[in-house]
N, C-alpha and C. Protein backbone atom coordinates (compact mmCIF):
# COMPACT_ATOMS: atom_id res chain seq x y z
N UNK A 1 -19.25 4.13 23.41
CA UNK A 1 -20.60 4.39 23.87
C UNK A 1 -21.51 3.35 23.20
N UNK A 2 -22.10 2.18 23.69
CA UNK A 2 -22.70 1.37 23.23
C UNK A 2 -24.03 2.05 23.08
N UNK A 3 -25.17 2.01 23.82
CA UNK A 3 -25.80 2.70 23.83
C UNK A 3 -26.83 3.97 24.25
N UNK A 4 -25.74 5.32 23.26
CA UNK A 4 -26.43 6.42 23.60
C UNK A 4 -27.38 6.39 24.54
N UNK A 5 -27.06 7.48 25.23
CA UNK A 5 -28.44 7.72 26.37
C UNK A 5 -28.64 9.21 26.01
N UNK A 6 -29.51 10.33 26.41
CA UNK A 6 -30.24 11.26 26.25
C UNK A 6 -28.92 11.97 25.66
N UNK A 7 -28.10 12.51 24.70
CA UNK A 7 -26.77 13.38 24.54
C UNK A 7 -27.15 15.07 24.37
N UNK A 8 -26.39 15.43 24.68
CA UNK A 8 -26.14 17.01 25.02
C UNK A 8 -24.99 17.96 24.46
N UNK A 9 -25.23 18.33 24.02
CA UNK A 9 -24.09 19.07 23.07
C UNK A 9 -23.21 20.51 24.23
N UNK A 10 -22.06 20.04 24.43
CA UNK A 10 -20.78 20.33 25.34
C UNK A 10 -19.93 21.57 24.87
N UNK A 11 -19.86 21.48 23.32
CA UNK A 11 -18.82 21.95 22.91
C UNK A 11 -19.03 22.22 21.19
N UNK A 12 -18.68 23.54 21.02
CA UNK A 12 -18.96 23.54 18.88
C UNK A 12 -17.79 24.24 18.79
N UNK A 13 -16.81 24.03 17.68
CA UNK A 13 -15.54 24.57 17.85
C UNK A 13 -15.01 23.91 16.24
N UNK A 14 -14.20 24.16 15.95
CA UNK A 14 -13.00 23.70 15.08
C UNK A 14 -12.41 22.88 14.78
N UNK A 15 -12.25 21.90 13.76
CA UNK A 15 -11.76 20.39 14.15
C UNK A 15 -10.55 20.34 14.93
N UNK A 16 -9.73 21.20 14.78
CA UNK A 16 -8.55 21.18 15.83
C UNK A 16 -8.50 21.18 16.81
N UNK A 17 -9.77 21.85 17.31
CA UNK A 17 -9.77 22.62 18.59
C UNK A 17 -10.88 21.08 19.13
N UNK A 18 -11.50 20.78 18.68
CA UNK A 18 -12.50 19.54 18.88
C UNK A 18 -11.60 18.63 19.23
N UNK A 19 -10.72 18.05 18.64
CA UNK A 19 -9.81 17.00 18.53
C UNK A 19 -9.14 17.26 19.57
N UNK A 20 -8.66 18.16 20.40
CA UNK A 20 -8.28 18.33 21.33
C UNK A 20 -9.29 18.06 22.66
N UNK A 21 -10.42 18.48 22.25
CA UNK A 21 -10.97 18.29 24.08
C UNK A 21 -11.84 16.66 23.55
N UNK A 22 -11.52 16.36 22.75
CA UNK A 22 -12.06 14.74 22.54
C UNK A 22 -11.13 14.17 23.32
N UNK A 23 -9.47 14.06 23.21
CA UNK A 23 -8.75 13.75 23.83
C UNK A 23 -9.10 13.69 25.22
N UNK A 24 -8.82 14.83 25.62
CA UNK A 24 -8.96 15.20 27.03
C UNK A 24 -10.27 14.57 28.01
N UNK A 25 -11.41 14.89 26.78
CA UNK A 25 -13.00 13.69 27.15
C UNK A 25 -12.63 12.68 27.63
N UNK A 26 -12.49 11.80 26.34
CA UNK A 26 -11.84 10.08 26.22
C UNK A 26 -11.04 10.01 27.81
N UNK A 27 -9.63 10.87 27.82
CA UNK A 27 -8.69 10.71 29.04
C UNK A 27 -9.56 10.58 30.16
N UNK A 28 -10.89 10.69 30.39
CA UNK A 28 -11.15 11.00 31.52
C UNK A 28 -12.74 10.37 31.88
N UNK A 29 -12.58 9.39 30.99
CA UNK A 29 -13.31 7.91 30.93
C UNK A 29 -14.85 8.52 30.56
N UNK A 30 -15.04 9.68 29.75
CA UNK A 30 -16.18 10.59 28.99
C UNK A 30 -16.24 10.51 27.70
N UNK A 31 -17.30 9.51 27.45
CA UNK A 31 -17.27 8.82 26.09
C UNK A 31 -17.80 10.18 24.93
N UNK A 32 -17.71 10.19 23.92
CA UNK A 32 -18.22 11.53 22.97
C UNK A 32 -18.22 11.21 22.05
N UNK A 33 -19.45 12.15 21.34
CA UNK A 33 -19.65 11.43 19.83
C UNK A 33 -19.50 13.29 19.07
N UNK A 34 -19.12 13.24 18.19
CA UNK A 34 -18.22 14.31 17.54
C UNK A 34 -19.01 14.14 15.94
N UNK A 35 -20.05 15.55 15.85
CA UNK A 35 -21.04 15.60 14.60
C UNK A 35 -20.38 17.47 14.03
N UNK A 36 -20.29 16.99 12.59
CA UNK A 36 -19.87 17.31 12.06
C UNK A 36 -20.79 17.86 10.79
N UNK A 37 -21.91 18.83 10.91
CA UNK A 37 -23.45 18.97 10.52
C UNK A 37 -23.25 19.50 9.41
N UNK A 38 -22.30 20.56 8.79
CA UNK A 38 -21.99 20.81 7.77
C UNK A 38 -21.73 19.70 6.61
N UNK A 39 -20.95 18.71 7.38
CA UNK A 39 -20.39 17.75 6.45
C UNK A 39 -21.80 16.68 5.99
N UNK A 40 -22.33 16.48 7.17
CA UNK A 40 -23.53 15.60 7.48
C UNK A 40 -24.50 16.22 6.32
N UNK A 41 -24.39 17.41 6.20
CA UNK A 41 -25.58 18.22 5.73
C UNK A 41 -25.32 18.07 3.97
N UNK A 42 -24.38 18.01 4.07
CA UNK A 42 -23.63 18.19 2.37
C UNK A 42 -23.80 16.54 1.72
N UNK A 43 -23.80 15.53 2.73
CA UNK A 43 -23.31 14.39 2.09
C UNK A 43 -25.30 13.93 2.03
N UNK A 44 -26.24 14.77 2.97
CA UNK A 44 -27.63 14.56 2.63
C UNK A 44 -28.38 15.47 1.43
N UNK A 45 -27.36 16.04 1.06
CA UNK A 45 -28.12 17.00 0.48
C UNK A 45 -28.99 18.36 0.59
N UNK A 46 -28.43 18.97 1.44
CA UNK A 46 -28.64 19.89 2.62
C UNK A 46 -27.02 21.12 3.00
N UNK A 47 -27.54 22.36 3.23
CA UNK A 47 -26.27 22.82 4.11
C UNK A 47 -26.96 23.23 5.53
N UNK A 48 -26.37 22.80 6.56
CA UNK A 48 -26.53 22.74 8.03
C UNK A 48 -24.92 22.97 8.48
N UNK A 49 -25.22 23.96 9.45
CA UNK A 49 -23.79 24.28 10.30
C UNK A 49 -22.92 25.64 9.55
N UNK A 50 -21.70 25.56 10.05
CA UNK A 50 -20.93 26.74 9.37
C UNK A 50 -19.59 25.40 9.04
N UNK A 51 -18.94 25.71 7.81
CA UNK A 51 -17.52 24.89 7.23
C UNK A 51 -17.05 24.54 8.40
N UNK A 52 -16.56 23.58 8.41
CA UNK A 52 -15.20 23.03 9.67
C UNK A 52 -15.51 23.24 11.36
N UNK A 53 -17.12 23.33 11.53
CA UNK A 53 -17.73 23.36 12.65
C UNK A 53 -18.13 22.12 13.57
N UNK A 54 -17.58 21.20 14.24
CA UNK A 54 -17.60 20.17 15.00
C UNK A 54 -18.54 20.31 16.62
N UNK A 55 -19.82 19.48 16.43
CA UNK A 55 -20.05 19.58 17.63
C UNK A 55 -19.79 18.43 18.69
N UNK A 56 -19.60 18.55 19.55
CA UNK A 56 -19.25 17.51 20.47
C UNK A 56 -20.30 17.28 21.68
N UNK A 57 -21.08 15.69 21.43
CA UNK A 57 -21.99 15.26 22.22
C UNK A 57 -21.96 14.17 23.31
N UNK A 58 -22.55 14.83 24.52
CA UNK A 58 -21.99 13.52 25.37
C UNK A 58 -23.18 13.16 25.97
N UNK A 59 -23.14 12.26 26.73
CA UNK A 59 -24.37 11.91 27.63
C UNK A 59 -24.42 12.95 29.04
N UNK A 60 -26.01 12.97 29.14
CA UNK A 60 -26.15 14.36 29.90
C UNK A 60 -25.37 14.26 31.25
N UNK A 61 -25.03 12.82 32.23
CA UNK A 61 -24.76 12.27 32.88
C UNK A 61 -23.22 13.04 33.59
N UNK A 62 -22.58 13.14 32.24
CA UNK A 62 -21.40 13.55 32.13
C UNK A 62 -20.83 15.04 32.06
N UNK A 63 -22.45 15.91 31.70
CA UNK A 63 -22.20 17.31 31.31
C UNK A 63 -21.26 18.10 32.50
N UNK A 64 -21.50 17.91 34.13
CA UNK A 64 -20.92 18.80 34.79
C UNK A 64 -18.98 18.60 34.50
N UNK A 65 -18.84 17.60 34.72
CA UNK A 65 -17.32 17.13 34.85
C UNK A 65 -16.66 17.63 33.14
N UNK A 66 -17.58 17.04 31.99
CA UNK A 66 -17.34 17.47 30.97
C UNK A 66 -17.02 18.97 30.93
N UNK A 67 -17.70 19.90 31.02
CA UNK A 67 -17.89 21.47 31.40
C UNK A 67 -16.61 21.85 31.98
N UNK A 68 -16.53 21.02 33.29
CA UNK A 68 -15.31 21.75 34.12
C UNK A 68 -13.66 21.14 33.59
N UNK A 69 -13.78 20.23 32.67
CA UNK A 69 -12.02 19.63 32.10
C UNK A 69 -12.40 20.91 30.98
N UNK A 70 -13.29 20.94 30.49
CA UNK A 70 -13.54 22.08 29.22
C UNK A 70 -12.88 23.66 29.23
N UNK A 71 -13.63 23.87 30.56
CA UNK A 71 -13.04 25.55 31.00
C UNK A 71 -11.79 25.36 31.50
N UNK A 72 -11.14 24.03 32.13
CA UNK A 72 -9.68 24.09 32.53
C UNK A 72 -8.54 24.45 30.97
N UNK A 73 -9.41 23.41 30.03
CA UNK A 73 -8.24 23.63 28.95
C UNK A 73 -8.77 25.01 27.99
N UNK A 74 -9.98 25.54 28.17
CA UNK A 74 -9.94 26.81 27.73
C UNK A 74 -8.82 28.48 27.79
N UNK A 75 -8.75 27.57 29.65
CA UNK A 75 -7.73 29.03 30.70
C UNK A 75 -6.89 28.31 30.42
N UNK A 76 -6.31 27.58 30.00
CA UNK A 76 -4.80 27.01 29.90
C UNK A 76 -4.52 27.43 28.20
N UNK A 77 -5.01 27.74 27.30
CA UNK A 77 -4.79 28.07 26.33
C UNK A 77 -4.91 29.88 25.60
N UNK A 78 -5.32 30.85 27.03
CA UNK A 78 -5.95 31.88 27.19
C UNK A 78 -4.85 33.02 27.97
């Protein structure tokens, strides 16, 4: 993602569980930037977020298609 355009937060989940639909993002030419606010928050001097809470941001552009690979690998794991 060279440069960000308006981003939208898709997804807050688990690094495991993050790392997984990053994959699946990326696969599907949906660039994402993956904030990590707890950690962010700790290394400013601050606590923001809950432990091991990953949010995943994309450009708004992308939200519908993003959404629908999202709920596919939700019911596939359900």
């Amino acid at each position: 993602m060279e440069h960000p355009k308006d981003l939208t937060s898709v997804f807050t989940g688990s690094r495991m569980e993050t790392n997984v639909i990053i994959e699946i993002l990326k696969d599907n030419d949906i660039p994402v930037v993956a904030h990590n606010q707890f950690q962010e928050g700790l290394h400013a001097g601050f606590i923001d977020g809950l432990p091991g809470d990953v949010k995943l941001m994309i450009e708004k552009e992308d939200v519908e298609k993003a959404q629908m690979l999202i709920q596919e690998y939700e019911k596939s794991i359900s």
